[in-house]
Protein backbone atom coordinates (compact mmCIF):
# COMPACT_ATOMS: atom_id res chain seq x y z
CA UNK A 1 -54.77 48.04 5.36
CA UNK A 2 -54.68 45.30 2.49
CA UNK A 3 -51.42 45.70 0.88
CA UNK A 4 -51.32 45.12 -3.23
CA UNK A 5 -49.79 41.76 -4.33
CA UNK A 6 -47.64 42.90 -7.07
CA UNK A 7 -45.71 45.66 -5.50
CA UNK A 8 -46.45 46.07 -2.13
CA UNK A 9 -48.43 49.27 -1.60
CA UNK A 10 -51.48 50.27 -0.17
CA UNK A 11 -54.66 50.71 -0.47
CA UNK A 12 -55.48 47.80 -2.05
CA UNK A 13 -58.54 46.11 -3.21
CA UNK A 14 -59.26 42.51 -3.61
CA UNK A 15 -59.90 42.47 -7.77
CA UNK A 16 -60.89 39.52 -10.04
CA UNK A 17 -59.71 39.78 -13.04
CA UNK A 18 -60.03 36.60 -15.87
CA UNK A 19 -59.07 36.80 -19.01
CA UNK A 20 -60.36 33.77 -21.83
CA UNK A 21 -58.91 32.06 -24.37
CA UNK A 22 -61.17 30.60 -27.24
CA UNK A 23 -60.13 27.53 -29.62
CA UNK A 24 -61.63 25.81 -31.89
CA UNK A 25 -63.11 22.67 -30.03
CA UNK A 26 -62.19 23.70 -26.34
CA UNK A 27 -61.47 26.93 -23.89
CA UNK A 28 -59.36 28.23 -21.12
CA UNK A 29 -60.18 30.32 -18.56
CA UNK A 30 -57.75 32.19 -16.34
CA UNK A 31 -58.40 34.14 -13.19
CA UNK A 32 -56.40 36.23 -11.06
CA UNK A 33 -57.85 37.09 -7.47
CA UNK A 34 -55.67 39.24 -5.55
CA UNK A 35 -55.18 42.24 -3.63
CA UNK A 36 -54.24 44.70 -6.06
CA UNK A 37 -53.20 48.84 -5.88
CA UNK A 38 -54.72 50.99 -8.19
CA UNK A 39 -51.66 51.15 -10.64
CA UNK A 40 -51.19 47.25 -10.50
CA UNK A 41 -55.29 46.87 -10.80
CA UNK A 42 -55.20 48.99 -14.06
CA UNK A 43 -52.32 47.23 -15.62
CA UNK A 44 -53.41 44.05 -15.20
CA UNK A 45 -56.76 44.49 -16.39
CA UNK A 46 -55.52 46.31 -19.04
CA UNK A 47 -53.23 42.96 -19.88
CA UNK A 48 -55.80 40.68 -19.02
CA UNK A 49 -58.32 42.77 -21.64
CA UNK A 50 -56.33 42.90 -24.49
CA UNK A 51 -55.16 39.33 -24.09
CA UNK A 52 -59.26 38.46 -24.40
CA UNK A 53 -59.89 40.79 -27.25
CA UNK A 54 -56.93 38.96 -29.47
CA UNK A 55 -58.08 35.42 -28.10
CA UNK A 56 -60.96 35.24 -26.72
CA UNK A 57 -63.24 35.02 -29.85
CA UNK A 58 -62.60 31.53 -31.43
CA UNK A 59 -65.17 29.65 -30.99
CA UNK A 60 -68.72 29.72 -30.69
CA UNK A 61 -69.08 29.01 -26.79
CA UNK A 62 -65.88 31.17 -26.46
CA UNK A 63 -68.16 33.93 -28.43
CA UNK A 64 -70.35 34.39 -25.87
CA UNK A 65 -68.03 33.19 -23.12
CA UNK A 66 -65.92 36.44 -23.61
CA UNK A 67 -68.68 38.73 -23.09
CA UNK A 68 -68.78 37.49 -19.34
CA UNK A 69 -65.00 38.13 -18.65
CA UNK A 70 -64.69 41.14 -20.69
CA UNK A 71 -67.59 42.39 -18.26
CA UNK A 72 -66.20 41.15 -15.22
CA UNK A 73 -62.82 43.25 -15.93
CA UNK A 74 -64.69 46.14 -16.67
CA UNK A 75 -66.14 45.99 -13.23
CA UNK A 76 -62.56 45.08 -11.53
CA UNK A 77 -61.09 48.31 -13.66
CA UNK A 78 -63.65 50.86 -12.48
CA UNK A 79 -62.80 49.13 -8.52
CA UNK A 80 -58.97 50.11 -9.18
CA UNK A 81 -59.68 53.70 -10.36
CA UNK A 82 -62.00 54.20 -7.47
CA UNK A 83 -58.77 53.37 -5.05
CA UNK A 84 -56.34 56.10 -3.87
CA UNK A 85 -52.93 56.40 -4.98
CA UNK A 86 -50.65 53.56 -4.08
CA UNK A 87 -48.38 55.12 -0.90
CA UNK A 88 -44.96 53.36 0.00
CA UNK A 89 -45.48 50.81 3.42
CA UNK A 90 -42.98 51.35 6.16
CA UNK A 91 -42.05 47.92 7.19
CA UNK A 92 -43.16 48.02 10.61
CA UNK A 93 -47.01 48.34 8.43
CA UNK A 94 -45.55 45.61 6.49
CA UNK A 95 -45.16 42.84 8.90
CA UNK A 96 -48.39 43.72 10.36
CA UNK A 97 -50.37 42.88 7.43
C-alpha cells in the first residue's frame, strides 16, 4: 500500500497537481507529484487552485496556460475524493513500504 507523502497514511494515490503563475513577459510553472491521501490530495489541490486563480491570469500565454493546470487539478481532486479515508500505518507497514 502507497503511503501519502505529507502525513503518512494510507491509501494513497500518486496525484499531479501544478499550479501557474502568470507575469507580464514570462511564467512559472510548479508541479507537485506525489503520493498523496485523500485529505492531503484535497488540501493541496485546493492550495494549489486558489494560488492559480489569484496568479495565474497575467499574461496572455499565462491566459490560456492556466486553463491546462486548472484542468489538470480538477482531474487530481476528483482522484483524491475517489480514495478511502486515510487509516493510521502501524510501523511494522511503515518500514515495509
Amino acid at each position: 500500500m502507497e503511503l501519502c507523502r505529507v502525513c503518512g497514511r494510507g491509501p494513497a494515490a500518486k496525484l499531479v497537481i501544478r499550479r501557474h503563475v502568470g507575469m507580464l513577459v514570462v511564467q512559472r510553472f510548479v508541479k507537485l507529484r506525489a503520493p498523496l491521501c485523500r485529505d492531503c490530495g484535497i488540501n493541496v489541490t485546493k492550495t494549489y487552485t486558489g494560488r492559480t486563480l489569484i496568479e495565474g491570469w497575467w499574461g496572455v500565454i499565462s491566459f490560456f496556460a492556466n486553463w491546462f493546470c486548472l484542468a489538470g487539478n480538477l482531474i487530481a481532486y476528483q482522484k483524491a475524493k475517489r480514495l478511502a479515508e486515510p487509516q493510521p500505518v502501524e510501523q511494522e507497514e511503515r518500514a515495509a513500504a
